[in-house]
N, C-alpha and C. Protein backbone atom coordinates (compact mmCIF):
# COMPACT_ATOMS: atom_id res chain seq x y z
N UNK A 1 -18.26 88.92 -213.98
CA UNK A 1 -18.43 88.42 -215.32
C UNK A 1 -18.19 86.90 -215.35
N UNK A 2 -17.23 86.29 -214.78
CA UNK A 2 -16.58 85.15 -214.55
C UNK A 2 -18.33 84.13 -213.72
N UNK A 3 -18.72 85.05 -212.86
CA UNK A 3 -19.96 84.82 -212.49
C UNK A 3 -21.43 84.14 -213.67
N UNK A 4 -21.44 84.87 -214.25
CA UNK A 4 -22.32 84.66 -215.34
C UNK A 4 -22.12 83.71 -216.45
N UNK A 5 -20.40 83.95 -216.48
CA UNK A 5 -20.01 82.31 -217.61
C UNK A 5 -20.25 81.10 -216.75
N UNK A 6 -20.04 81.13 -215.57
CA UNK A 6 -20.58 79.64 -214.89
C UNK A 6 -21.45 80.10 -214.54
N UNK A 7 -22.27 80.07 -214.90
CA UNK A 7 -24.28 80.10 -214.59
C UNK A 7 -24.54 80.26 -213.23
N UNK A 8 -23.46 80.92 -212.34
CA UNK A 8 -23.78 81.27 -211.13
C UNK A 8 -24.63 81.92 -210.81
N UNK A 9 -25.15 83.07 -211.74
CA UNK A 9 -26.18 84.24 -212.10
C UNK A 9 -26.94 84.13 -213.25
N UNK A 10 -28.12 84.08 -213.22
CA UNK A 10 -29.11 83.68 -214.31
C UNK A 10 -29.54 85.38 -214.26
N UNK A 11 -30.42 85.29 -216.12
CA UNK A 11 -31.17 86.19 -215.90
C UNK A 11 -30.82 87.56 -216.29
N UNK A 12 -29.16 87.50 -216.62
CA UNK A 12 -28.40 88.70 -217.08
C UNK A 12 -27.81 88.35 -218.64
N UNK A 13 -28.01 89.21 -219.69
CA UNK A 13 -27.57 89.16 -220.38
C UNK A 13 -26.07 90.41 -220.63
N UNK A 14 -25.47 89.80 -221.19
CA UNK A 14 -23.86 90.63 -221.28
C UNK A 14 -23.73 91.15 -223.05
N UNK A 15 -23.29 92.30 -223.26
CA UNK A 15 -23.11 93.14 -224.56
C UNK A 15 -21.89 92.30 -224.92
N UNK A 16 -20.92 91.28 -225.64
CA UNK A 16 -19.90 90.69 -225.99
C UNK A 16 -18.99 91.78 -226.50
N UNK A 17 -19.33 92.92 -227.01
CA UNK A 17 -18.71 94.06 -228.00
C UNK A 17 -18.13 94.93 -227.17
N UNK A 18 -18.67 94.56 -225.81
CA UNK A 18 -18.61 95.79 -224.84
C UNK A 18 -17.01 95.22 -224.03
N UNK A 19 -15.78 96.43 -224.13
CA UNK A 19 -14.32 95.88 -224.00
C UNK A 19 -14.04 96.24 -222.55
N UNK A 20 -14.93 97.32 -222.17
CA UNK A 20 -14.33 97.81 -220.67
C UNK A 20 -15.14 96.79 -219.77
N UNK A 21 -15.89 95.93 -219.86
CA UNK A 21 -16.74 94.97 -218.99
C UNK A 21 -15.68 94.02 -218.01
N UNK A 22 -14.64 93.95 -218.62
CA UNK A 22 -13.55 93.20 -217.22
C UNK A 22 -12.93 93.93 -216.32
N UNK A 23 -12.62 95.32 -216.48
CA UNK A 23 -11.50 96.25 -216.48
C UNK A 23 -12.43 97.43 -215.38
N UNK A 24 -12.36 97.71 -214.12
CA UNK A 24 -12.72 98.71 -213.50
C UNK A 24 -12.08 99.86 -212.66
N UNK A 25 -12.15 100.87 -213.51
CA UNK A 25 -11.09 102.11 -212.91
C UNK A 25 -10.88 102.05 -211.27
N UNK A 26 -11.76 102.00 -210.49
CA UNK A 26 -11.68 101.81 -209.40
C UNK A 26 -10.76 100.68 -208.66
N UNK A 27 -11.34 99.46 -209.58
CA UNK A 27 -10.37 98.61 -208.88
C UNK A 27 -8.71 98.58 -209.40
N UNK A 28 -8.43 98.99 -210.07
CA UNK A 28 -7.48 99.01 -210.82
C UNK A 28 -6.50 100.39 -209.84
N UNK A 29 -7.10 101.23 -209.53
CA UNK A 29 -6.58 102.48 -208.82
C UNK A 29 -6.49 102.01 -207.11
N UNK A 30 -7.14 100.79 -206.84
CA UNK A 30 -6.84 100.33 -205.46
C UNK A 30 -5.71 99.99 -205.75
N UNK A 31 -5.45 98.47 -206.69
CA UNK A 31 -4.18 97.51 -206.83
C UNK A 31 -3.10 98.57 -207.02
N UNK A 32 -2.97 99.81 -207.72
CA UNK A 32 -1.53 100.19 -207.87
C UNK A 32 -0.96 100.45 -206.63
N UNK A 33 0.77 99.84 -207.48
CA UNK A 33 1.20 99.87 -206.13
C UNK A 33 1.72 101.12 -205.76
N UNK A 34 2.33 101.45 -204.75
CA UNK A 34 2.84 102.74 -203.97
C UNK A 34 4.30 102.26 -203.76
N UNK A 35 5.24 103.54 -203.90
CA UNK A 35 6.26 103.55 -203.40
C UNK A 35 6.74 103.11 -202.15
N UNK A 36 8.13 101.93 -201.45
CA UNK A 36 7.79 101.99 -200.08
C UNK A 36 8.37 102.79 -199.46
N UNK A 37 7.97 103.24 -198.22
CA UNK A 37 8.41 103.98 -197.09
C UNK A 37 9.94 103.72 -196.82
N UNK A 38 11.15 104.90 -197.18
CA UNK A 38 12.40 104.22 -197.13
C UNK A 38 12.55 104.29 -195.35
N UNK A 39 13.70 103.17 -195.38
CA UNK A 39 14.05 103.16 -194.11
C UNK A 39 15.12 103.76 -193.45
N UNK A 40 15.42 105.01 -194.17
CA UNK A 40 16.23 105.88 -193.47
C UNK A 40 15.77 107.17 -193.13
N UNK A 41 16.30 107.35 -191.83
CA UNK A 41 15.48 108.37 -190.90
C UNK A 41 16.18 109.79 -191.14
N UNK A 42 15.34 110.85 -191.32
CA UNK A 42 16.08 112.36 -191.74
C UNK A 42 15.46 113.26 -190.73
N UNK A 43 16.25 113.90 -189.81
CA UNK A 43 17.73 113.58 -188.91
C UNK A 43 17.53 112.19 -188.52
N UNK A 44 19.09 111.26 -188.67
CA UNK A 44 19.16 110.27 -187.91
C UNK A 44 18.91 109.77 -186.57
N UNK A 45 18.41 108.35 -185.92
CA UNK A 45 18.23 108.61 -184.46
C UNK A 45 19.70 108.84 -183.56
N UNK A 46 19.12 109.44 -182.66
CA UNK A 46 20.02 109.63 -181.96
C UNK A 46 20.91 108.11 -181.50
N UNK A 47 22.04 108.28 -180.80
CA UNK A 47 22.78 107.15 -180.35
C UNK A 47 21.94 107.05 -178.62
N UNK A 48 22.45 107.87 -178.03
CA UNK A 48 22.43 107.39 -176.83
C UNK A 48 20.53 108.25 -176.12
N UNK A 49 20.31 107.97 -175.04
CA UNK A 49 19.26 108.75 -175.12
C UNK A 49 19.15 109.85 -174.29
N UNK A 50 20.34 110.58 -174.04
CA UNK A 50 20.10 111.77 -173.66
C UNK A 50 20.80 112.90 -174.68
N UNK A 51 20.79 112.05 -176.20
CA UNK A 51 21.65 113.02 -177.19
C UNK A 51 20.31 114.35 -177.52
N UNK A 52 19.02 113.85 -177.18
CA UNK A 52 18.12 115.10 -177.82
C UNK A 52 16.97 114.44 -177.20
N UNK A 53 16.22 115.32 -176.12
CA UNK A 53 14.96 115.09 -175.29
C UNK A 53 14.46 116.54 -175.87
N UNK A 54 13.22 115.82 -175.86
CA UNK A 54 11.68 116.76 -176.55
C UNK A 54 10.66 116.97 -175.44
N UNK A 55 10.45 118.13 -175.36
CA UNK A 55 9.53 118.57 -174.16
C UNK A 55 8.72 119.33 -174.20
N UNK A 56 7.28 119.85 -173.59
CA UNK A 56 6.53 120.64 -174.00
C UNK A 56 6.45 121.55 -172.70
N UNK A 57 6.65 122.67 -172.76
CA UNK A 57 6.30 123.61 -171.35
C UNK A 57 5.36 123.09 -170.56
N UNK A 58 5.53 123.44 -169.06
CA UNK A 58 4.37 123.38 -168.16
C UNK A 58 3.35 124.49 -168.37
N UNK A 59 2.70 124.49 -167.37
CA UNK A 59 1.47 125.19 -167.21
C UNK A 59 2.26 126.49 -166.74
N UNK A 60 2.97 126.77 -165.93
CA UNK A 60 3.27 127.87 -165.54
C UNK A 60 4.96 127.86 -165.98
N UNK A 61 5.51 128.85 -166.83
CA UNK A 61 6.36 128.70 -167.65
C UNK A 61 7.82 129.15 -166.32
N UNK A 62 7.45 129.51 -165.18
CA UNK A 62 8.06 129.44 -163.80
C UNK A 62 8.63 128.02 -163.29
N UNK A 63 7.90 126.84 -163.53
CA UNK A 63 7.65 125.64 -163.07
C UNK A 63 9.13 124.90 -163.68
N UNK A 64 9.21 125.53 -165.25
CA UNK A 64 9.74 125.04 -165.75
C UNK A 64 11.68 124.43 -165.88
N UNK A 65 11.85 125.64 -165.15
CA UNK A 65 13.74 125.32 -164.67
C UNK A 65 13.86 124.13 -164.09
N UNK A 66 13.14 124.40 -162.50
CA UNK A 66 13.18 123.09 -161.30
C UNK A 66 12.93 121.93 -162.00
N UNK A 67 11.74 121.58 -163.41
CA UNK A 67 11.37 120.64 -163.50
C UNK A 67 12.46 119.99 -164.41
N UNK A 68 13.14 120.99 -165.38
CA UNK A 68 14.49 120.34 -166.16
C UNK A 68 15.46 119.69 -165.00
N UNK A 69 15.62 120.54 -164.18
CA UNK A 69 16.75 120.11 -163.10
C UNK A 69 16.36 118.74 -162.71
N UNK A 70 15.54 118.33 -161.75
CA UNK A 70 14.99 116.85 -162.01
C UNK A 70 14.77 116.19 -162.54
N UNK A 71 14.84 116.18 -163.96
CA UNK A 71 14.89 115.53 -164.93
C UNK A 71 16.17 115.25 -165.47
N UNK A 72 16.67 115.93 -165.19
CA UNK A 72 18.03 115.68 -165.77
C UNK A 72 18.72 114.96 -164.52
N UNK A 73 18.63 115.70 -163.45
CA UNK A 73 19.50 114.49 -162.29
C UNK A 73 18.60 112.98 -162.49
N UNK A 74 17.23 112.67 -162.56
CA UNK A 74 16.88 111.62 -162.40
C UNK A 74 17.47 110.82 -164.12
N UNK A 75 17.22 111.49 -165.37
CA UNK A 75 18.32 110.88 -166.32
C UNK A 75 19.72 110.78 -166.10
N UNK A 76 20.60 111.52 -165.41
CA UNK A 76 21.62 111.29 -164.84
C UNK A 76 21.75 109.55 -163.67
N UNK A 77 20.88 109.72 -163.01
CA UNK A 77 21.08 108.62 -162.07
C UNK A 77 20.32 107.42 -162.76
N UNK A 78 19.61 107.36 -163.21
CA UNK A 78 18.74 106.28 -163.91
C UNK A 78 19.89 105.70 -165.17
N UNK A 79 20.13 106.61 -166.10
CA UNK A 79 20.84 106.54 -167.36
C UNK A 79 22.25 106.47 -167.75
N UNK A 80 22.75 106.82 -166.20
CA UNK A 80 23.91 107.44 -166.56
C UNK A 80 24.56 108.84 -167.82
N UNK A 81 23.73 109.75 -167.74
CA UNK A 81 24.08 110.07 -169.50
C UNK A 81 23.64 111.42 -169.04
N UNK A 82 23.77 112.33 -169.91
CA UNK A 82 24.25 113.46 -169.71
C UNK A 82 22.97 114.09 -170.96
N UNK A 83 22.58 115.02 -170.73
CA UNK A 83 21.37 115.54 -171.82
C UNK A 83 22.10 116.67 -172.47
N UNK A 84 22.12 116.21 -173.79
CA UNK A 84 22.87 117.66 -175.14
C UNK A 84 22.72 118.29 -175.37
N UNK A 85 21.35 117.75 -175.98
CA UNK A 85 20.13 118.85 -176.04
C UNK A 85 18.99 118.96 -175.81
N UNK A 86 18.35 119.85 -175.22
CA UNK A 86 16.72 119.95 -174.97
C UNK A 86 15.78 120.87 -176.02
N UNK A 87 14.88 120.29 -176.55
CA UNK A 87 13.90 121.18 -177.81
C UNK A 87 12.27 121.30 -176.78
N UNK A 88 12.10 122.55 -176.82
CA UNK A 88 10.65 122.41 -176.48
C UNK A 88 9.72 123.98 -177.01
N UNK A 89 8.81 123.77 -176.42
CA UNK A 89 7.77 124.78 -177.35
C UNK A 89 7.88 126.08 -176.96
């Protein structure tokens, strides 16, 4: 509209009576704003990083003891730290 009062655009005539001509639902439903994302985490993070390791089974659900055991000695020797808990599928 702002367009047409400085003669940027010829050739269009505008209804003056007409009230919704500035105002577009659309754009108006982009600009609102949104709540922000709080910054507290539900469960909290853990402290150290062997308080809770996430894992998904192997292929052969056999595989799976030996491969905790190495994992845990190599977080043991790497980390120093001790694993609390383990979650997996």
């Amino acid at each position: 509209m702002q367009m047409i009062r400085n003669n940027a655009i010829t050739g269009i005539s505008l209804d003056p009576s007409e009230t919704t001509m500035d105002r577009c639902d659309s754009c108006e439903y982009a600009k609102a704003t949104r709540k922000p994302i709080g910054k507290v985490q539900d469960p909290p993070r853990r402290e150290d990083s062997g308080d809770e390791v996430h894992s998904d089974l192997l292929r052969a659900k056999d595989e799976a003891f030996n491969a905790y055991k190495y994992y845990e000695a190599w977080a043991n020797t790497q980390f120093d730290t001790k694993i609390k808990r383990l979650r997996s599928d």
